[in-house]
PDB file of N, CA and C in Angstrom:
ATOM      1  N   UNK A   1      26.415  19.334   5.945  1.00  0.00           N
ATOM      2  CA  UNK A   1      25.230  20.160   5.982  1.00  0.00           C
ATOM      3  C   UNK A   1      25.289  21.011   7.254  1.00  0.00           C
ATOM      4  N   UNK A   2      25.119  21.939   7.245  1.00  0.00           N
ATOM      5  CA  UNK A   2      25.201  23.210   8.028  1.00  0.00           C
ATOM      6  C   UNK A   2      24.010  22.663   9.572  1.00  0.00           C
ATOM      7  N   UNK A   3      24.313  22.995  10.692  1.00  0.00           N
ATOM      8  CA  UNK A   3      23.441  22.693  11.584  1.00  0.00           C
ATOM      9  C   UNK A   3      23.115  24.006  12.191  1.00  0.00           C
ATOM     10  N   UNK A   4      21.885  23.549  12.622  1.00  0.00           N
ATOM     11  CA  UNK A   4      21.133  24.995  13.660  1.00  0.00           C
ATOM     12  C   UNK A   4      21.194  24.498  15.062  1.00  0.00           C
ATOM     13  N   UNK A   5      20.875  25.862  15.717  1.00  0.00           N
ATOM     14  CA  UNK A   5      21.123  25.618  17.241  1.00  0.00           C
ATOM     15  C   UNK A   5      20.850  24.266  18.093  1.00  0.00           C
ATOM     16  N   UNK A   6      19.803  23.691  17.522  1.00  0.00           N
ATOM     17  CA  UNK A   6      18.995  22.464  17.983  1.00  0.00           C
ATOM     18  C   UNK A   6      20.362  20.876  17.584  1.00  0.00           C
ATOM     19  N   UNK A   7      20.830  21.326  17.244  1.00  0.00           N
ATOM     20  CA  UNK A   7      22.164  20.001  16.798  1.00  0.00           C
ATOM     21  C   UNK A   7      22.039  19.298  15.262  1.00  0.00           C
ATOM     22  N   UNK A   8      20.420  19.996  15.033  1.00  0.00           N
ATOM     23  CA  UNK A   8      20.163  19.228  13.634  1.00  0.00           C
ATOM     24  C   UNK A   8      20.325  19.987  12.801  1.00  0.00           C
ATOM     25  N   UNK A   9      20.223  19.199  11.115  1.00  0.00           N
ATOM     26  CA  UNK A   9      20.708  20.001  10.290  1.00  0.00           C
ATOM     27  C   UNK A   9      19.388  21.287   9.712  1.00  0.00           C
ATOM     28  N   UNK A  10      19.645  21.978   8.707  1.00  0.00           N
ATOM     29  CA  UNK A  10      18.940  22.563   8.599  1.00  0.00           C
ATOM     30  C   UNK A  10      17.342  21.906   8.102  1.00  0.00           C
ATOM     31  N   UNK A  11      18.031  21.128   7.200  1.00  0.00           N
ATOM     32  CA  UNK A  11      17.002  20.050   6.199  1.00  0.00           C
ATOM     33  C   UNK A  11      16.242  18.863   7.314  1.00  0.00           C
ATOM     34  N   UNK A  12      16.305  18.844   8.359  1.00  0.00           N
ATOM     35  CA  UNK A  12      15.960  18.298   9.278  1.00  0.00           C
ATOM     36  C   UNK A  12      14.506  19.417   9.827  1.00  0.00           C
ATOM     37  N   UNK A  13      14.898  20.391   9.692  1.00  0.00           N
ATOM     38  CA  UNK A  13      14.238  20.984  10.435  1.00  0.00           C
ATOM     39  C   UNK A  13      13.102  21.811   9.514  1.00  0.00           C
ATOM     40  N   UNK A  14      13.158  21.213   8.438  1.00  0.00           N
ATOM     41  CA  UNK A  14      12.303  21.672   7.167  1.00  0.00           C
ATOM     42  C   UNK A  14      11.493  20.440   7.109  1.00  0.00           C
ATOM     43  N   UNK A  15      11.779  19.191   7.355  1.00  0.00           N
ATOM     44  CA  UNK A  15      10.619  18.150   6.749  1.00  0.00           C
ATOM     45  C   UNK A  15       9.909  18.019   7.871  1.00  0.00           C
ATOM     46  N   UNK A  16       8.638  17.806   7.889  1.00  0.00           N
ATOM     47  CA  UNK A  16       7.262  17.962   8.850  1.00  0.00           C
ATOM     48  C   UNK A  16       7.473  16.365   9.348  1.00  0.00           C
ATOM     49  N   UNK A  17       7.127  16.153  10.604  1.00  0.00           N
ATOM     50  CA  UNK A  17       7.086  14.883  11.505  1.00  0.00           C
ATOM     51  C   UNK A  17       5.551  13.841  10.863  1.00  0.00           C
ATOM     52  N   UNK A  18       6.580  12.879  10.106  1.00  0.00           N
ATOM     53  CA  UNK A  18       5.876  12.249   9.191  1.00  0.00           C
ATOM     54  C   UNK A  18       5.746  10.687  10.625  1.00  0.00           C
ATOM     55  N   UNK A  19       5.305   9.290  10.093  1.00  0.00           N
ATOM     56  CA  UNK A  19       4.824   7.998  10.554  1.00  0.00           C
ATOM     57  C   UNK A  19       5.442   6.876   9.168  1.00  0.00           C
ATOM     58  N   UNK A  20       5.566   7.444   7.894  1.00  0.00           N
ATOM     59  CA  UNK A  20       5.651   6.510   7.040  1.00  0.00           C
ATOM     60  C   UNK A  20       5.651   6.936   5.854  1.00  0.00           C
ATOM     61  N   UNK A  21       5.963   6.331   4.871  1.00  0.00           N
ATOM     62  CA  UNK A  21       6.202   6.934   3.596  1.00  0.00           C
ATOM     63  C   UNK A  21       5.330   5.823   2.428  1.00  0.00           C
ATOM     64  N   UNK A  22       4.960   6.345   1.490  1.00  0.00           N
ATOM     65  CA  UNK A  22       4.372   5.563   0.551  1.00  0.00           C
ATOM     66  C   UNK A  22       4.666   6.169  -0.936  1.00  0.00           C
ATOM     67  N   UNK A  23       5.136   5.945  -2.002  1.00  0.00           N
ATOM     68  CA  UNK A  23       4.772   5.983  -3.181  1.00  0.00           C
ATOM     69  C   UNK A  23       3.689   6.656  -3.986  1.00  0.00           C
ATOM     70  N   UNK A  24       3.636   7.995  -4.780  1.00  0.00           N
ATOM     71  CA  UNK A  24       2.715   8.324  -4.973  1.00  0.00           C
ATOM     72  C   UNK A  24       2.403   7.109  -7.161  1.00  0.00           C
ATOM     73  N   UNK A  25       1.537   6.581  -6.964  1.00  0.00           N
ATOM     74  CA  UNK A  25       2.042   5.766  -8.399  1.00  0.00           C
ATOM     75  C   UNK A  25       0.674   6.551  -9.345  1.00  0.00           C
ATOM     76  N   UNK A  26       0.328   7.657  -9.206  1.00  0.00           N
ATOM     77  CA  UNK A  26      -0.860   8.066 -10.520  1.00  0.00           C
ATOM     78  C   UNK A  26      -0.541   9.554 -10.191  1.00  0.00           C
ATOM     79  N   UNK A  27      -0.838  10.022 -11.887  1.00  0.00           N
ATOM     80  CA  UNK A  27      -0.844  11.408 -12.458  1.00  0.00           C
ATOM     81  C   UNK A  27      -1.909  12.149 -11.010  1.00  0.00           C
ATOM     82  N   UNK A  28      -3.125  11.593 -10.528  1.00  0.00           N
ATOM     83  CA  UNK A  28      -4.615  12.203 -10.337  1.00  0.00           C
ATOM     84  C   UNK A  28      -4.181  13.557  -9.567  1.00  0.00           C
ATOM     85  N   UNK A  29      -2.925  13.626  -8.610  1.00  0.00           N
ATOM     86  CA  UNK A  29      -2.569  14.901  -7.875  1.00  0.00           C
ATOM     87  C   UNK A  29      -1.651  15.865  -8.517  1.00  0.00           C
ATOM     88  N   UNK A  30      -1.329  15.954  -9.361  1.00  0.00           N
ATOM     89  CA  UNK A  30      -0.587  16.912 -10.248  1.00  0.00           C
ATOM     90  C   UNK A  30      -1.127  17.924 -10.592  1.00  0.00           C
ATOM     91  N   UNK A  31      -0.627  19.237 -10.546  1.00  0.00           N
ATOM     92  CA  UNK A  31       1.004  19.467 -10.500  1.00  0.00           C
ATOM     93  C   UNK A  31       1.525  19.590  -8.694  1.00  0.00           C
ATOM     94  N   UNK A  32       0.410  19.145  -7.765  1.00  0.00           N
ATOM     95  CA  UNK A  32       0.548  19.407  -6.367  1.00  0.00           C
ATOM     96  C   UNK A  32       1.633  18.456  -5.962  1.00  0.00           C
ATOM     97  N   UNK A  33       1.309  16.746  -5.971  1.00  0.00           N
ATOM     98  CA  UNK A  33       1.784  15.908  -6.209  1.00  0.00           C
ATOM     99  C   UNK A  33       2.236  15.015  -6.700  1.00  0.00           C
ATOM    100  N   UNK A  34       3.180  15.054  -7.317  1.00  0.00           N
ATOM    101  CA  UNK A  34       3.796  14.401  -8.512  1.00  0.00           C
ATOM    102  C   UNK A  34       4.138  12.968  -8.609  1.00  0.00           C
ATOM    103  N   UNK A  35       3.802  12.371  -9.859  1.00  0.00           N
ATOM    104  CA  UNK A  35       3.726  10.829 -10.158  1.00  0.00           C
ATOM    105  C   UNK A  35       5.290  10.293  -9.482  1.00  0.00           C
ATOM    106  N   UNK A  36       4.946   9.455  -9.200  1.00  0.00           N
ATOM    107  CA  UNK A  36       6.364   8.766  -8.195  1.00  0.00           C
ATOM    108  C   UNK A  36       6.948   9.700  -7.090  1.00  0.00           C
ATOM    109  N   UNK A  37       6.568  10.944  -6.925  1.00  0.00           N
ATOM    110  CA  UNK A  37       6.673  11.845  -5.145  1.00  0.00           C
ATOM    111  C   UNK A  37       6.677  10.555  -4.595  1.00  0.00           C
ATOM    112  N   UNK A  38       7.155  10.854  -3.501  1.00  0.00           N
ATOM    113  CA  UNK A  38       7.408  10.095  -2.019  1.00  0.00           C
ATOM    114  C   UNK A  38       6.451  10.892  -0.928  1.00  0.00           C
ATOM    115  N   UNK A  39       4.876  10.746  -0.917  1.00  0.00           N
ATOM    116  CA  UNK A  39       4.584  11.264   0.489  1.00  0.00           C
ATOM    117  C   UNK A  39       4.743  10.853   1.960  1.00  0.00           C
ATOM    118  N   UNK A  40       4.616  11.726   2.911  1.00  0.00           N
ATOM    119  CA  UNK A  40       5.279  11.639   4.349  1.00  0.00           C
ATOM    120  C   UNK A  40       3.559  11.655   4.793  1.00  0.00           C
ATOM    121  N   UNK A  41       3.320  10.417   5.442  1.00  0.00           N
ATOM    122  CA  UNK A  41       2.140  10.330   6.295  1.00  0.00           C
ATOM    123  C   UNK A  41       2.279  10.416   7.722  1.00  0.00           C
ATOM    124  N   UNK A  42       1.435  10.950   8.336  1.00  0.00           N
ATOM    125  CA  UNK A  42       0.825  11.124   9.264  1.00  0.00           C
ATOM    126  C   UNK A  42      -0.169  10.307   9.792  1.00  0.00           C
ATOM    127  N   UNK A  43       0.082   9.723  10.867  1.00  0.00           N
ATOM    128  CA  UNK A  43      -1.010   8.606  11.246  1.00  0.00           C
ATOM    129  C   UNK A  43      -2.216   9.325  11.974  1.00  0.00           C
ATOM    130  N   UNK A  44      -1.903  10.121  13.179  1.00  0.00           N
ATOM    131  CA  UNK A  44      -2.835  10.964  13.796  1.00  0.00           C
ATOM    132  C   UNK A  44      -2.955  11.936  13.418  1.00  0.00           C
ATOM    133  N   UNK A  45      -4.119  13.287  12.786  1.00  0.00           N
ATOM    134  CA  UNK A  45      -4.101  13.656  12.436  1.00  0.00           C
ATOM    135  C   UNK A  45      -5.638  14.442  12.740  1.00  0.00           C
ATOM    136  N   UNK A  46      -5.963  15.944  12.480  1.00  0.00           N
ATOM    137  CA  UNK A  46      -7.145  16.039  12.977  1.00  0.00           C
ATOM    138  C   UNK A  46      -7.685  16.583  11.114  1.00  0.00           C
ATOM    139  N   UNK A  47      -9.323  16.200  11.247  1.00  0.00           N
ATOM    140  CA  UNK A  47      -9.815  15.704   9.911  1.00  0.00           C
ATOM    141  C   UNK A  47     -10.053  17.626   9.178  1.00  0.00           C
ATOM    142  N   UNK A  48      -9.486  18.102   7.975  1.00  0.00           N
ATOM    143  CA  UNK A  48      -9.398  19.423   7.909  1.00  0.00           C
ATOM    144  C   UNK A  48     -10.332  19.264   5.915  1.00  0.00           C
ATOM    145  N   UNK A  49     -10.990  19.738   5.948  1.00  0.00           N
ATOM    146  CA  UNK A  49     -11.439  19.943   4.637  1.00  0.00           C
ATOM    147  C   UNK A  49     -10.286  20.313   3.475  1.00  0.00           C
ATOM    148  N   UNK A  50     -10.429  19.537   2.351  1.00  0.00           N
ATOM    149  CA  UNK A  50      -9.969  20.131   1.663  1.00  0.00           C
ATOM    150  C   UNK A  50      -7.980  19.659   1.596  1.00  0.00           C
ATOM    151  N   UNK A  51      -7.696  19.227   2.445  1.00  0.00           N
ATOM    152  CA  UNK A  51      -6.182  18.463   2.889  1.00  0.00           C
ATOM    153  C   UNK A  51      -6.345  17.456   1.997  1.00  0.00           C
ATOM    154  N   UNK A  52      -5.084  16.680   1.854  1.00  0.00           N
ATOM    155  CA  UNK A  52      -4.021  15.559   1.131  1.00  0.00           C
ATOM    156  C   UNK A  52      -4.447  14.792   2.403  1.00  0.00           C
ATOM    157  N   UNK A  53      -5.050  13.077   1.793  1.00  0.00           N
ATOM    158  CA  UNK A  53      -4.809  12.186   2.641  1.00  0.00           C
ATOM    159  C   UNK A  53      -4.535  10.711   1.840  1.00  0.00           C
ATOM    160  N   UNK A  54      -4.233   9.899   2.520  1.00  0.00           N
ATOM    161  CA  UNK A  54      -4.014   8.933   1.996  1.00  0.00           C
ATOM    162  C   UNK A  54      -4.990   7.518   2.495  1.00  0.00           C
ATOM    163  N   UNK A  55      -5.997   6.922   1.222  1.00  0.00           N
ATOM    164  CA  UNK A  55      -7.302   6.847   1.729  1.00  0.00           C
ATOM    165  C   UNK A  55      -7.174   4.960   1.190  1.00  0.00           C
ATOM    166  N   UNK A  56      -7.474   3.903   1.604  1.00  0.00           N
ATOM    167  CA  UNK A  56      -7.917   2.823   1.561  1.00  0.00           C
ATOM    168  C   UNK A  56      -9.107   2.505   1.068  1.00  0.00           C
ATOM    169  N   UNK A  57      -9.641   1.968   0.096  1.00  0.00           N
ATOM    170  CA  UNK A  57     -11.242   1.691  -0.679  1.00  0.00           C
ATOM    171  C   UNK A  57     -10.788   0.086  -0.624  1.00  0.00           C
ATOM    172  N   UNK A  58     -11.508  -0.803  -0.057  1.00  0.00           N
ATOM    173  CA  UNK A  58     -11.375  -2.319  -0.429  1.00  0.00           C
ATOM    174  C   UNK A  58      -9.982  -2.565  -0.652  1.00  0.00           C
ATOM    175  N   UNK A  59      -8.834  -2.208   0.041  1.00  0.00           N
ATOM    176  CA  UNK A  59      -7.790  -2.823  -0.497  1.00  0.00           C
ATOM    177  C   UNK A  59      -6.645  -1.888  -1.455  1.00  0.00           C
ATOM    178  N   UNK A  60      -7.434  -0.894  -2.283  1.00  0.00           N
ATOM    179  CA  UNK A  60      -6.896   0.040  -3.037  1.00  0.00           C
ATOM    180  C   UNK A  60      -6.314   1.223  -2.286  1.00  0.00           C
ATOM    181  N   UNK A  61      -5.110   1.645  -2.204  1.00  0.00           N
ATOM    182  CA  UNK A  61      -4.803   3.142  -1.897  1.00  0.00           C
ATOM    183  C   UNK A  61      -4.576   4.193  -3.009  1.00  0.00           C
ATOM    184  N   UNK A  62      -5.196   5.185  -2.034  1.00  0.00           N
ATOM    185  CA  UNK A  62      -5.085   6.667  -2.817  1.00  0.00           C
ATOM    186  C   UNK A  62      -4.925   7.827  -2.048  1.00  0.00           C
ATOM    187  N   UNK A  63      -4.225   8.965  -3.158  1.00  0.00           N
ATOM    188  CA  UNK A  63      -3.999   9.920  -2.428  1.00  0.00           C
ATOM    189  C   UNK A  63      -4.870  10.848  -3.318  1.00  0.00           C
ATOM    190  N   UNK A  64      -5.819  11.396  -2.207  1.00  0.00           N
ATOM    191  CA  UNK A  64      -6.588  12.301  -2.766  1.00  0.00           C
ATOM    192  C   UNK A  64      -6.985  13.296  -1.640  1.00  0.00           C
ATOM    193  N   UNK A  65      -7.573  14.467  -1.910  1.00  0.00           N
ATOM    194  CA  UNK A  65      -8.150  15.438  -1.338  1.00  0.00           C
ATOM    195  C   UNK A  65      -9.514  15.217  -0.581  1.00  0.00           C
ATOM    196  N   UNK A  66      -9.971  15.359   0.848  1.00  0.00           N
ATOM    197  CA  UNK A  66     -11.060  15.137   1.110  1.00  0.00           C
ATOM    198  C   UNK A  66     -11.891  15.829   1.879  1.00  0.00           C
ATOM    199  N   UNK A  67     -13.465  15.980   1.217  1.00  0.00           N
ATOM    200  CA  UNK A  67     -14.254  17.084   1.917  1.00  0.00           C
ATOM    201  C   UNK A  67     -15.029  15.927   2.586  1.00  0.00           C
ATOM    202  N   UNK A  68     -15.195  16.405   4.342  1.00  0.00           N
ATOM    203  CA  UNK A  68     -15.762  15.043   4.928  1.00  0.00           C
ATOM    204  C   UNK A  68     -17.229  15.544   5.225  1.00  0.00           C
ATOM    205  N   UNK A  69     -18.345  14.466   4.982  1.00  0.00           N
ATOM    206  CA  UNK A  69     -19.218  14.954   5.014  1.00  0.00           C
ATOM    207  C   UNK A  69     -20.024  14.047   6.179  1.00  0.00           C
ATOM    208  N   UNK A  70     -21.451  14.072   6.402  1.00  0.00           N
ATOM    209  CA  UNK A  70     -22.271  13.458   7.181  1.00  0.00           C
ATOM    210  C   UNK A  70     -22.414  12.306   6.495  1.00  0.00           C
ATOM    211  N   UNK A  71     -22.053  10.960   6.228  1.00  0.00           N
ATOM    212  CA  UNK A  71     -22.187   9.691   5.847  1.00  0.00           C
ATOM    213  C   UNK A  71     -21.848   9.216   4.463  1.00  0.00           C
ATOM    214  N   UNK A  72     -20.567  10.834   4.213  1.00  0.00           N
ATOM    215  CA  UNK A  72     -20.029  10.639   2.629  1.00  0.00           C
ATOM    216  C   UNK A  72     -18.387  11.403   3.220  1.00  0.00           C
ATOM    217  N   UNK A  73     -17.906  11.060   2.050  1.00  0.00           N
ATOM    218  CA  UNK A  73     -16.457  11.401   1.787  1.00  0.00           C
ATOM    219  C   UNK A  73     -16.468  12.012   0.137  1.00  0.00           C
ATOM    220  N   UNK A  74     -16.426  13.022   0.186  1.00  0.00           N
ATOM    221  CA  UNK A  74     -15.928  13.270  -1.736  1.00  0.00           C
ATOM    222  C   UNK A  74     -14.471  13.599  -1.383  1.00  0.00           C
ATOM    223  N   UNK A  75     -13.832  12.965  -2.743  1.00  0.00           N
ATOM    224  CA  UNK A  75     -12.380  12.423  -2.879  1.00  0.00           C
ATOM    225  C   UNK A  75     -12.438  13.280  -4.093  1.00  0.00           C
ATOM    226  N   UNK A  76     -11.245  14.299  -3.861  1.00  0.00           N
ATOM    227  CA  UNK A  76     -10.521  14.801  -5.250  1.00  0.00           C
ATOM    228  C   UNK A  76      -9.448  14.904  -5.485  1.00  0.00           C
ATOM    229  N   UNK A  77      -8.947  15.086  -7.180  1.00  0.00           N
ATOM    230  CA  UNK A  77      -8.435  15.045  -7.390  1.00  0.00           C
ATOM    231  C   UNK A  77      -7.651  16.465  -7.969  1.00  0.00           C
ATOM    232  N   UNK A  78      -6.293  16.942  -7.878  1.00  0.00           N
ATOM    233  CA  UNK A  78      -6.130  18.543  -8.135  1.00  0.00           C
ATOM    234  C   UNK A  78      -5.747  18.102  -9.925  1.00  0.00           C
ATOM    235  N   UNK A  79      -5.560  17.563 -10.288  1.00  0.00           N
ATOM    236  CA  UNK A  79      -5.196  17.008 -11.932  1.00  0.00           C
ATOM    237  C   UNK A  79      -6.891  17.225 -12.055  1.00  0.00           C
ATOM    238  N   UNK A  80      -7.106  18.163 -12.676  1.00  0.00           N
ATOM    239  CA  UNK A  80      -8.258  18.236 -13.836  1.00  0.00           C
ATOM    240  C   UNK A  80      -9.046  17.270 -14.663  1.00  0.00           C
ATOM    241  N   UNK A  81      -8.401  16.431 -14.892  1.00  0.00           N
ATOM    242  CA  UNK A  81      -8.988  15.253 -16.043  1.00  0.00           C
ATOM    243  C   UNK A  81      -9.358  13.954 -14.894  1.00  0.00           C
ATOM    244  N   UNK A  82      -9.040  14.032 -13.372  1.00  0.00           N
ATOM    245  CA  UNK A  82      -9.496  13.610 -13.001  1.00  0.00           C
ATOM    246  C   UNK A  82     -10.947  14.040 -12.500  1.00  0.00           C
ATOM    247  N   UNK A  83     -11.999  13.010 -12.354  1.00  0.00           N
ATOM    248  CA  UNK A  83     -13.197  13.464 -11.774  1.00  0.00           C
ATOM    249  C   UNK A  83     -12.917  13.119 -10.379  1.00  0.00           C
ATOM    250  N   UNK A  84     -14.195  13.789  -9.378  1.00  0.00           N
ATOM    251  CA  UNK A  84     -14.532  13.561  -7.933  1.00  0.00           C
ATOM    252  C   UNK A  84     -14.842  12.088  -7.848  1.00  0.00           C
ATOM    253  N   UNK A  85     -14.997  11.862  -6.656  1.00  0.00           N
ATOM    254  CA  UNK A  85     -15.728  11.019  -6.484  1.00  0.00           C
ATOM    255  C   UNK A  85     -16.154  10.588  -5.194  1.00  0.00           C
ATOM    256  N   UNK A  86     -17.415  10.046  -4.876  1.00  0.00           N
ATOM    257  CA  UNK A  86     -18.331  10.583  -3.614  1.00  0.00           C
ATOM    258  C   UNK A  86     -18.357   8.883  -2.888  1.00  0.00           C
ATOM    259  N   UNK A  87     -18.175   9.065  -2.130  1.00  0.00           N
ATOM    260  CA  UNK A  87     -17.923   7.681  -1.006  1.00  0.00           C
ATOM    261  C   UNK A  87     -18.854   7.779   0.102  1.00  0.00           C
ATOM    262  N   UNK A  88     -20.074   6.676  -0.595  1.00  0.00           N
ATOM    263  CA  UNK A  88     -20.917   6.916   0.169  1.00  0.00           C
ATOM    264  C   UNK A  88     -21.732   5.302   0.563  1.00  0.00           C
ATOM    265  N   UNK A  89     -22.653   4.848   1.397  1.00  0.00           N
ATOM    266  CA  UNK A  89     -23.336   3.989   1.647  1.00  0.00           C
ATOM    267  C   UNK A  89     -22.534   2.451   2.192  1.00  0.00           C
ATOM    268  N   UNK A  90     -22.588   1.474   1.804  1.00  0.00           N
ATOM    269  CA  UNK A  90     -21.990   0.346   1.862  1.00  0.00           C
ATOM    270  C   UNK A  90     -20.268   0.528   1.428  1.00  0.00           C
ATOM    271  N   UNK A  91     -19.958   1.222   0.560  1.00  0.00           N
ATOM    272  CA  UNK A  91     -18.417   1.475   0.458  1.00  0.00           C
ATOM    273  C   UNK A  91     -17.867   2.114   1.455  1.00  0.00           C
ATOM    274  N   UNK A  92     -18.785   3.181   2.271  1.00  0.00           N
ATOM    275  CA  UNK A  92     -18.000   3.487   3.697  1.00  0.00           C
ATOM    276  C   UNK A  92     -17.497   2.704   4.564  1.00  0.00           C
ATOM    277  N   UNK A  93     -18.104   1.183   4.481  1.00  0.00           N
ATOM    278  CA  UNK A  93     -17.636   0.217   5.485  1.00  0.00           C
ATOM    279  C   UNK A  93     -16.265   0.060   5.048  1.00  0.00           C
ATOM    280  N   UNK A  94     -15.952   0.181   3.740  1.00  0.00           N
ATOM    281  CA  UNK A  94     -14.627  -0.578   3.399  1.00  0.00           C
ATOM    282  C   UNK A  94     -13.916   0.549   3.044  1.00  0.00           C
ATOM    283  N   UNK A  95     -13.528   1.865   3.876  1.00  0.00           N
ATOM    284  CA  UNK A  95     -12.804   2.675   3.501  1.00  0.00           C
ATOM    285  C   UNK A  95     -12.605   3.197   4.608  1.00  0.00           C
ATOM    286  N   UNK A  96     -11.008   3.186   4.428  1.00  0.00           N
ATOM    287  CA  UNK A  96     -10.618   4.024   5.634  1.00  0.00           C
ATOM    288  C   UNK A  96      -9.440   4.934   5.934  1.00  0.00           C
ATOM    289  N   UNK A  97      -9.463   6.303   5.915  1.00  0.00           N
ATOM    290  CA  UNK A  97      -8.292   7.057   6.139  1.00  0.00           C
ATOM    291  C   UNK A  97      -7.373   6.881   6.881  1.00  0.00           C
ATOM    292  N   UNK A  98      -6.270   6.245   6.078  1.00  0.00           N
ATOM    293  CA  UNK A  98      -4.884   5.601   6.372  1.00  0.00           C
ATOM    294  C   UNK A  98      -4.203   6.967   7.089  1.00  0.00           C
ATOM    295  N   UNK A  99      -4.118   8.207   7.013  1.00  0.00           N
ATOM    296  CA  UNK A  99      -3.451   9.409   7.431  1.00  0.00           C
ATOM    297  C   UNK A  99      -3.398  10.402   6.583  1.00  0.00           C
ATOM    298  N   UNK A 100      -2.783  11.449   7.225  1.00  0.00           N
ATOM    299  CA  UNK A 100      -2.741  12.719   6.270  1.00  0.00           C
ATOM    300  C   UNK A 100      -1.620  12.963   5.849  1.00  0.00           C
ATOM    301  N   UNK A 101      -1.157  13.621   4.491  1.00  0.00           N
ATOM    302  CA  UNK A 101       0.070  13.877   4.068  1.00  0.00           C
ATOM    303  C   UNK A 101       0.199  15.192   4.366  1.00  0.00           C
ATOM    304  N   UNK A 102       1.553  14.800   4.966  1.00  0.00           N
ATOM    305  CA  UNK A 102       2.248  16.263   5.742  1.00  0.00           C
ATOM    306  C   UNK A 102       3.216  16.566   4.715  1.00  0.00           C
ATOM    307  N   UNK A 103       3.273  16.135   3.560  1.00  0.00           N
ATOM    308  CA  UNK A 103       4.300  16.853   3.096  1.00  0.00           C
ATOM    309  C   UNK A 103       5.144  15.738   1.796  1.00  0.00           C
ATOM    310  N   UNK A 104       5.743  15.640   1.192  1.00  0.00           N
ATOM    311  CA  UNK A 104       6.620  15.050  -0.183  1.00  0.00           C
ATOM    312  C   UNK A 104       7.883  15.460  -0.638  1.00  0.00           C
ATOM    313  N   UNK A 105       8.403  14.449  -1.691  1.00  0.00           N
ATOM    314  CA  UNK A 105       9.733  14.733  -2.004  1.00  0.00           C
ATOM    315  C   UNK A 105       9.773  14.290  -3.270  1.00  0.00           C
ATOM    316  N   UNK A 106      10.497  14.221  -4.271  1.00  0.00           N
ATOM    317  CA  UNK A 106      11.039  13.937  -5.136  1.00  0.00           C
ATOM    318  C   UNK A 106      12.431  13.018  -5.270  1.00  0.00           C
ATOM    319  N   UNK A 107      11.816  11.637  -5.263  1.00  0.00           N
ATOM    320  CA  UNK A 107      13.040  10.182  -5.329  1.00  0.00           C
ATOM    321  C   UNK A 107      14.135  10.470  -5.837  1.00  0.00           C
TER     322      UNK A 107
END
């Protein structure tokens, strides 16, 4: 693979400075993010409307879209047939944004 000035390769210098990788396992982000993608998380991250994150509910992970609100979270989905869904009251205790996805691949 061809290298740039920096010693690395080019493809090095295309994937965004990820923390961890997870499995995407549901249709709900398609055609953005695709069933079995590999997303690249981000642990620190500053909170942006409307971004890919990867979100914890009781135990469950997901990757969904999030508009952050004053004592809610709505979670979407870019797949159509999925609905929103609004994270609010006593489920806020048990949810928590694992990081943001900087980016994916194809296994």
């Amino acid at each position: 693979m061809p290298e740039n000035a920096s010693g690395k390769s080019d493809f090095d210098s295309r994937v965004p400075v990820y923390d961890y990788t997870t499995q995407n396992f549901s249709e709900s982000m398609e055609p953005t993010v695709a069933k079995n993608d590999i997303a690249l998380i981000r642990r620190e991250f500053a909170r942006t409307d409307n971004e890919i994150y990867l979100i914890d509910i009781e135990g469950y992970a997901f990757i969904r879209r999030i508009v952050f609100g004053d004592e809610r979270l709505v979670l979407r989905c870019d797949c159509p047939n999925w609905p929103a869904h609004v994270v609010t009251g006593a489920e806020l205790d048990y949810t928590t944004v694992l990081g943001k996805v900087v980016g994916w691949v194809k296994p």
